[in-house]
Protein backbone atom coordinates (compact mmCIF):
# COMPACT_ATOMS: atom_id res chain seq x y z
CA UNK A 1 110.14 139.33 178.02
CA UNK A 2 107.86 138.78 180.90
CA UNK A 3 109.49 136.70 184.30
CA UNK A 4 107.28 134.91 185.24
CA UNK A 5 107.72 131.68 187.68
CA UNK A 6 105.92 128.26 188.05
CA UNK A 7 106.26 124.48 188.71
CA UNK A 8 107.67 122.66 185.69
CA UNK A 9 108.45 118.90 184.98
CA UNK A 10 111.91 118.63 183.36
CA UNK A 11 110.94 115.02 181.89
CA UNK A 12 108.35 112.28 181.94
CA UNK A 13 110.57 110.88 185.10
CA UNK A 14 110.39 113.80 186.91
CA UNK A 15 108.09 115.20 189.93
CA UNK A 16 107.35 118.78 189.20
CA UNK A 17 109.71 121.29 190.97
CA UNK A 18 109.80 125.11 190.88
CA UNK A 19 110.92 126.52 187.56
CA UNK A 20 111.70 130.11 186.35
CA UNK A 21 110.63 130.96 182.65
CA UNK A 22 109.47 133.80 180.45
CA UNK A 23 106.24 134.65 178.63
CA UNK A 24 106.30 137.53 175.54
CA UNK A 25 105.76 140.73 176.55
CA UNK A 26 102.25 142.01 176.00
CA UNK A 27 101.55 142.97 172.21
CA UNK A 28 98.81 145.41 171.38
CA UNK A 29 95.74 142.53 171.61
CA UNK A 30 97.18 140.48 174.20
CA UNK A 31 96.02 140.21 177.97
CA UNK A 32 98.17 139.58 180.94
CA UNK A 33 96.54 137.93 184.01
CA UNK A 34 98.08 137.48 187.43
CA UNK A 35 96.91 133.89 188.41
CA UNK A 36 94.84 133.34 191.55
CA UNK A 37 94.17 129.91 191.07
CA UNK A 38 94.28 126.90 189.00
CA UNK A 39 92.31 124.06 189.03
CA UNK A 40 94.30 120.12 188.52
CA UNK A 41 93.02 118.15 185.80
CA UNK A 42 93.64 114.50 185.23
CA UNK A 43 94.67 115.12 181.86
CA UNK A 44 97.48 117.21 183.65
CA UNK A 45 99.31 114.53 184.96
CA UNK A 46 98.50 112.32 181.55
CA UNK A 47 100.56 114.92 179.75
CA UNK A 48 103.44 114.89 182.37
CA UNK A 49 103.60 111.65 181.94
CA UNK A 50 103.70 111.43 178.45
CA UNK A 51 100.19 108.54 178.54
CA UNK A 52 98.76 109.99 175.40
CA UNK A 53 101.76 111.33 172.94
CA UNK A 54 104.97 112.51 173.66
CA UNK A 55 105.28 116.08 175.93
CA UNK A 56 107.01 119.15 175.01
CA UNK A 57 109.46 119.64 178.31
CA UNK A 58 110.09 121.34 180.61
CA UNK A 59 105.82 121.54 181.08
CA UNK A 60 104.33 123.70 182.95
CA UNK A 61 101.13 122.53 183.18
CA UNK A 62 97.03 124.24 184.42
CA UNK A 63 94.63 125.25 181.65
CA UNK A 64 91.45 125.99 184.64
CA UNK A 65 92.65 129.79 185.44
CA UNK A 66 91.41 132.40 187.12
CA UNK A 67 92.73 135.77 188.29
CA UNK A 68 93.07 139.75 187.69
CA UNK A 69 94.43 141.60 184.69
CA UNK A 70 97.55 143.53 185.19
CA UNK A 71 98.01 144.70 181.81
CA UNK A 72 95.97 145.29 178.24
CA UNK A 73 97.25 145.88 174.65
CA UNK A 74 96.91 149.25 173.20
CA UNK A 75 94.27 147.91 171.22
CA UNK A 76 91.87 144.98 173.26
CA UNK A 77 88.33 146.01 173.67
CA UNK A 78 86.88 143.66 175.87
CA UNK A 79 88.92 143.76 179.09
CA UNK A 80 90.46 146.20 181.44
CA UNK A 81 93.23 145.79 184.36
CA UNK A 82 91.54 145.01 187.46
CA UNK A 83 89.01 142.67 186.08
CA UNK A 84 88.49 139.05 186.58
CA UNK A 85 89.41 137.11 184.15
CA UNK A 86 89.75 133.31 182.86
CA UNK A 87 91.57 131.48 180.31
CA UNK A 88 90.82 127.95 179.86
CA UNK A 89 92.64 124.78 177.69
CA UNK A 90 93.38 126.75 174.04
CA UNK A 91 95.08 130.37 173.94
CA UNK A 92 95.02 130.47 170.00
CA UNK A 93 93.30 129.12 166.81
CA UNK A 94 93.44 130.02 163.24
CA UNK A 95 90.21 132.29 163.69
CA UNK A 96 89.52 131.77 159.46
CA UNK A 97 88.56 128.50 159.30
CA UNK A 98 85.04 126.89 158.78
CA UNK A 99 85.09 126.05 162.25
CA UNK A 100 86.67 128.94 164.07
CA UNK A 101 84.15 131.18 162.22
CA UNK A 102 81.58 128.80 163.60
CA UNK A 103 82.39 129.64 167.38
CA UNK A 104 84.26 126.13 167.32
CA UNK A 105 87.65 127.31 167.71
CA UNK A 106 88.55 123.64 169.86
CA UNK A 107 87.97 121.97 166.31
CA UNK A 108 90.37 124.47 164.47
CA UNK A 109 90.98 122.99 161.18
CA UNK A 110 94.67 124.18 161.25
CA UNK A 111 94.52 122.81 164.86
CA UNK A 112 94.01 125.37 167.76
CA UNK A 113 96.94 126.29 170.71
CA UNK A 114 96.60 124.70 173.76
CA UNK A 115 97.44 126.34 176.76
CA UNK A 116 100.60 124.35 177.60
CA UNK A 117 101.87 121.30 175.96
CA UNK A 118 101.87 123.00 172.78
CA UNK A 119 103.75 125.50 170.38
CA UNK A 120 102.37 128.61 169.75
CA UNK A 121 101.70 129.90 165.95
CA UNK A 122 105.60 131.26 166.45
CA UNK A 123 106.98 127.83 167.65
CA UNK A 124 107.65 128.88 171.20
CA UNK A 125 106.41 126.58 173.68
CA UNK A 126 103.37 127.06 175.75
CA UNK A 127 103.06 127.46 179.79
CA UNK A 128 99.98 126.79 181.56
CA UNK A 129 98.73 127.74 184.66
CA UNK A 130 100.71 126.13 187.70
CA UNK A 131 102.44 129.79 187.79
CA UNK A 132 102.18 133.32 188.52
CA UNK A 133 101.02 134.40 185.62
CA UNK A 134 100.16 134.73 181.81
CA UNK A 135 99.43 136.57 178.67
CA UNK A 136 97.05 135.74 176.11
CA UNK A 137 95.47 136.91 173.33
CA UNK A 138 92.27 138.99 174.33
CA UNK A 139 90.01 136.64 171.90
CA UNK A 140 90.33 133.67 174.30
CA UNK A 141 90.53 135.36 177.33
CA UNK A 142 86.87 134.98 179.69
CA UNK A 143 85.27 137.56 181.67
CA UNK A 144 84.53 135.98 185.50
CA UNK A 145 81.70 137.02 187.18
CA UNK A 146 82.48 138.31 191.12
CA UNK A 147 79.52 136.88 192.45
CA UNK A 148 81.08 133.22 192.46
CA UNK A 149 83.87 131.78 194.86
CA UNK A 150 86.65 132.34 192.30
CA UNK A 151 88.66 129.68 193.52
CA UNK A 152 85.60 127.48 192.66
CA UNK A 153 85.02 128.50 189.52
CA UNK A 154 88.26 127.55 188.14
CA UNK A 155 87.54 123.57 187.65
CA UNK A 156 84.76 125.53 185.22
CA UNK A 157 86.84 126.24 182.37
CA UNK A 158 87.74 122.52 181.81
CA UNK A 159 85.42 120.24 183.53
CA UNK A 160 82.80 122.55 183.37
CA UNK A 161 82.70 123.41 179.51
CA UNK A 162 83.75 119.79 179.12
CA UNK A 163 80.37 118.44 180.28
CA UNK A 164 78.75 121.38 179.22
CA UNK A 165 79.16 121.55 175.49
CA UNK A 166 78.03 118.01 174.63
CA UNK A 167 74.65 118.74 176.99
CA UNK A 168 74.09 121.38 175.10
CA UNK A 169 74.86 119.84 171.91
CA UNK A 170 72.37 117.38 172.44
CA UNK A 171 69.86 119.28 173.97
CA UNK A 172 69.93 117.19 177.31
CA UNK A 173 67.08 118.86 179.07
CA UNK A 174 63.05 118.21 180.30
CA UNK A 175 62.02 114.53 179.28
CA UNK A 176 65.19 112.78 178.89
CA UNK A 177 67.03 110.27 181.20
CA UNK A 178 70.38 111.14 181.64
CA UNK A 179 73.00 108.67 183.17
CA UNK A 180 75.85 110.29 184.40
CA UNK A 181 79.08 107.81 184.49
CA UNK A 182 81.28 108.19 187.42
CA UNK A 183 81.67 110.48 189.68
CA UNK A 184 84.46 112.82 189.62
CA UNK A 185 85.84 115.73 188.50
CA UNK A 186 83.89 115.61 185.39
CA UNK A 187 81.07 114.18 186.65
CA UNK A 188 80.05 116.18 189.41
CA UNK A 189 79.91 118.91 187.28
CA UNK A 190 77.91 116.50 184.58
CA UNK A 191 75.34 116.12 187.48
CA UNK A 192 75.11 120.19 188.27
CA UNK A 193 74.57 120.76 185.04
CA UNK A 194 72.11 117.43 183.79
CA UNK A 195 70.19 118.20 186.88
CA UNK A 196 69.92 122.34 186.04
CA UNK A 197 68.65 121.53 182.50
CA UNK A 198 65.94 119.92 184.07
CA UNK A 199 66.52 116.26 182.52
CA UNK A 200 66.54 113.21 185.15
CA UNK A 201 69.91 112.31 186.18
CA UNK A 202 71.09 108.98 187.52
CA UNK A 203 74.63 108.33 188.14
CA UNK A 204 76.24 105.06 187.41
CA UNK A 205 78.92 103.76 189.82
CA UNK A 206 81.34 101.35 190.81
CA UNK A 207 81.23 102.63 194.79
CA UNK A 208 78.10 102.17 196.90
CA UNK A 209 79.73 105.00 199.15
CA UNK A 210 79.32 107.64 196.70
CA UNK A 211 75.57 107.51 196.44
CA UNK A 212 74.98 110.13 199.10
CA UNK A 213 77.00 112.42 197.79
CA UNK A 214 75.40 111.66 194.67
CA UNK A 215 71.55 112.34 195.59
CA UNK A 216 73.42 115.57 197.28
CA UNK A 217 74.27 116.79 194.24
CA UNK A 218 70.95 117.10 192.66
CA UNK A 219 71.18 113.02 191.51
CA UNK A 220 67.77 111.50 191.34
CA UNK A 221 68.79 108.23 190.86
CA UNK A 222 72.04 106.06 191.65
CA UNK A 223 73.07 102.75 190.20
CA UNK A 224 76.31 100.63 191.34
CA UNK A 225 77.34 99.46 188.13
CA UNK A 226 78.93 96.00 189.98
CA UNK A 227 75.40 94.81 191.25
CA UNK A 228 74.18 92.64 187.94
CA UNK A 229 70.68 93.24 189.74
CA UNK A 230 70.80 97.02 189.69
CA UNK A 231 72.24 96.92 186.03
CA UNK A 232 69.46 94.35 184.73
CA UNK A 233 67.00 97.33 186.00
CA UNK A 234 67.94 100.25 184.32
CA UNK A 235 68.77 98.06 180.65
CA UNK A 236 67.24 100.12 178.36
CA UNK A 237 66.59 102.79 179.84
CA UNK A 238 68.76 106.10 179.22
CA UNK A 239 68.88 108.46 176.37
CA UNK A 240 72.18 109.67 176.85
CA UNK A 241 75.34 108.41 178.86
CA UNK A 242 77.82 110.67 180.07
CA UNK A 243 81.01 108.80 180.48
CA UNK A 244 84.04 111.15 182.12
CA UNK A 245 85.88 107.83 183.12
CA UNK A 246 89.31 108.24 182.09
CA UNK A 247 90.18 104.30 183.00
CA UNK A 248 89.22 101.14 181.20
CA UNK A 249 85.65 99.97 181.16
CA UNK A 250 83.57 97.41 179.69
CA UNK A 251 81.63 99.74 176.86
CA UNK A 252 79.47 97.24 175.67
CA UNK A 253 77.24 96.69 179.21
CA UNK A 254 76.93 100.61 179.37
CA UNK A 255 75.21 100.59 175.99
CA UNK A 256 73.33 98.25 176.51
CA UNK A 257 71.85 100.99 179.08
CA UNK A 258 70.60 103.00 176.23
CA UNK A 259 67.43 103.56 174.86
CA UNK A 260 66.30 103.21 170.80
CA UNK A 261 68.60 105.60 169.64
CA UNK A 262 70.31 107.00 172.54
CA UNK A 263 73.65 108.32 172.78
CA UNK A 264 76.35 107.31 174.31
CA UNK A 265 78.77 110.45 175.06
CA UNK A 266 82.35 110.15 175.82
CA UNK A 267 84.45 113.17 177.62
CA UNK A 268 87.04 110.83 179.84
CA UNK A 269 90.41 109.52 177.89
CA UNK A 270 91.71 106.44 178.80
CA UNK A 271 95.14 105.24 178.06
CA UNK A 272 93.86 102.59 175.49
CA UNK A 273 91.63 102.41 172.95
CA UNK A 274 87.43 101.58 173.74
CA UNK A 275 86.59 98.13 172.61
CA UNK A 276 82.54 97.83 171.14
CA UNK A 277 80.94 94.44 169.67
CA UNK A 278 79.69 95.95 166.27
CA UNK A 279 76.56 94.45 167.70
CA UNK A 280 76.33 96.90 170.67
CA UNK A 281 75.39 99.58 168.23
CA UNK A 282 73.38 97.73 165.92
CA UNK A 283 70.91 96.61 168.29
CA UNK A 284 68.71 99.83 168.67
CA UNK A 285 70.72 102.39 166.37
CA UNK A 286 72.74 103.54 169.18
CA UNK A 287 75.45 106.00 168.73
CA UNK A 288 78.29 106.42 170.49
CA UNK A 289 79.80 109.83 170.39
CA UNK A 290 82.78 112.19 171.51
CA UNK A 291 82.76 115.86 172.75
CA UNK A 292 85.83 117.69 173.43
CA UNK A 293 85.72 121.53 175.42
CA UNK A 294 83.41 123.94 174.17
CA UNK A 295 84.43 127.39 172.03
CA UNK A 296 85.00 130.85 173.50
CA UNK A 297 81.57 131.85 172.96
CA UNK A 298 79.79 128.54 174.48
CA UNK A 299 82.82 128.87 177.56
CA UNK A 300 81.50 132.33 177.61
CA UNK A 301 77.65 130.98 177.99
CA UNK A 302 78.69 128.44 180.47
CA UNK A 303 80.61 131.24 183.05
CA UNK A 304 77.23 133.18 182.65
CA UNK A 305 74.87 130.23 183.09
CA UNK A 306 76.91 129.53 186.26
CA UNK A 307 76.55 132.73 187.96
CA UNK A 308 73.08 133.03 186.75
CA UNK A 309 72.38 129.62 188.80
CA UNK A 310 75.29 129.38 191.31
CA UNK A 311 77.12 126.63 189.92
CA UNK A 312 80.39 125.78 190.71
CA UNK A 313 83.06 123.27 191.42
CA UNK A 314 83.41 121.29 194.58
CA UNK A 315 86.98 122.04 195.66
CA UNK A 316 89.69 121.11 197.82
CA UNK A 317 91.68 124.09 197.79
CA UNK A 318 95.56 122.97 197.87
CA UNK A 319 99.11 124.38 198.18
CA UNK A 320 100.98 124.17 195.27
CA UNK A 321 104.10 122.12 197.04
CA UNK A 322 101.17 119.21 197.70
CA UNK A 323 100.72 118.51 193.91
CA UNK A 324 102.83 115.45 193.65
CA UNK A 325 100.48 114.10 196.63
CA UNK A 326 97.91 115.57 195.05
CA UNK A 327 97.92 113.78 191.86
CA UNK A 328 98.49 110.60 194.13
CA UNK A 329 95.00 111.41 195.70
CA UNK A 330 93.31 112.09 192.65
CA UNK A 331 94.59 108.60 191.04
CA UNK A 332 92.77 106.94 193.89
CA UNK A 333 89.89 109.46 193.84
CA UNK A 334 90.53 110.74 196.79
CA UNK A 335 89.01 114.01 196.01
CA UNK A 336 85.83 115.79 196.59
CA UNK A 337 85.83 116.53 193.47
CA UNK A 338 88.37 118.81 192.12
CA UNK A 339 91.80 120.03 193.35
CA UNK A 340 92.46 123.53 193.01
CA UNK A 341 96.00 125.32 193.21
CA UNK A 342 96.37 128.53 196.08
CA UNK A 343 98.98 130.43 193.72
CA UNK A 344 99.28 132.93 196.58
CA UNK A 345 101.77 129.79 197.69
CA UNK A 346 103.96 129.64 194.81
């Protein structure tokens, strides 16, 4: 077995702490990475915290990773030790299924591995990123370009694909209005990438003080969502919605944003269930519509995209004994716009 070292939550109760644990050794298609950095994601302290379903513990957890190869199987093909590398929320799927065979491997039929929080296809446990390292199997492992801030590009492989894939999916681009909702971790990124398909991108917000950050992020347009008069003036109006808020919020106004037909898209996860008047949707055959991460291959497409047109994450770059304070900052969104994990501090 592989030492390897990390910070763990015991229980739900718990504040993470330093924790020593073991990964498998590295079989003949597997890939071991020495971790640079990892990027915090809200759904990270969801999990901790057992908000959606209950956690496998202790959790280690970080599924936005970036670093080097130290070792390669006897028989992977696609990577070598000294690369860059990434590996992002899954680390395993069937690979057989309708889906996997599509390049869909996050809609595995038999249920793909997450990166932590999960039990592999042997029943051990799964340990993320908040450590020193990892091994996975070479299939979901994701070549990292050098000409991007690697620190930066970590937030990619989860906020990134995760506003990616449904842009693409819908073939956001030239001629549509896209309204971006909030402005955070996911929707920063939403903006990058709305605004580098070439579609016009307002964002919707609760916080007058983010609309020059907003506008500096490629933003055309900016709309506080608690000023009726703003809201009466863009009814209507959108094709799509982005939504990345992960809190409670009143779904029916925000469709009533839409065009004829437009789309509603939801990425965020709140604690509780969304709440839509039947009449919401039946008043212009709107849809709304959930996207989870993207596969390997479109993960793939969004790392090149990005270093094709120099788009990253906006970071705060942290050490990894600020995380409890950390999540305490993100909770009040006290973060421009992503928190990413020195491991150099471990």
């Amino acid at each position: 077995m592989i030492q390897a070292k990390g910070y763990a939550a015991q229980d739900a109760q718990t504040d993470l702490a330093p924790w020593d644990f073991e990964h498998r050794e590295v079989g003949p298609h597997d890939v071991q990475i020495e971790i640079a950095y990892c990027g915090v994601c809200h759904s990270d302290l969801h999990q901790i915290k057992n908000d959606w379903f209950p956690g496998i513990f202790p959790m280690v957890p970080g599924h936005e990773i970036v670093g080097k190869i130290v070792k390669v199987g006897d028989h992977v093909k696609k990577f070598s030790t000294g690369q860059l590398a990434g590996v992002g929320c899954m680390v395993d799927s069937c690979q057989i299924c309708e889906n996997c065979k599509d390049g869909l491997e996050q809609y595995c039929l038999e249920g793909s591995t997450q990166t932590y929080n999960n039990n592999d296809r042997s029943g051990v446990p799964t340990y993320g990123g908040y450590s020193n390292t990892i091994v996975v199997r070479e299939e979901f492992v994701l070549h990292i370009s050098e000409k991007l801030s690697l620190a930066a590009t970590a937030p990619l492989l989860c906020a990134g694909i995760t506003t990616y894939s449904p842009l693409r999916h819908w073939k956001v681009g030239k001629g549509h209005k896209l309204a971006v909702l909030g402005l955070g971790g996911l929707g920063h990124m939403g903006v990058k990438f709305g605004v580098a398909f070439g579609a016009e991108v307002t964002v919707l917000s609760t916080s007058p003080a983010k609309e020059e950050a907003a506008k500096a992020l490629g933003a055309h347009h900016f709309v506080v969502t608690s000023d009726p008069a703003q809201l009466d003036a863009v009814k209507g109006s959108f094709d799509f919605i982005l939504d990345t808020v992960s809190a409670e919020h009143d779904m029916d106004m925000y469709i009533s944003l839409l065009r004829t037909n437009g789309t509603h898209i939801c990425v965020g996860v709140p604690s509780q269930p969304y709440a839509i008047q039947p009449f919401s949707l039946l008043g212009g055959r709107k849809s709304v519509a959930g996207s989870g991460i993207g596969g390997i291959a479109e993960t793939q497409e969004m790392l090149d995209f990005c270093a094709e047109h120099n788009i990253v994450s906006d970071i705060e770059l942290i050490d990894i004994r600020d995380i409890t304070a950390s999540y305490e900052r993100m909770l009040k969104g006290d973060v421009r716009y992503r928190f990413v994990i020195d491991m150099a501090t471990l």
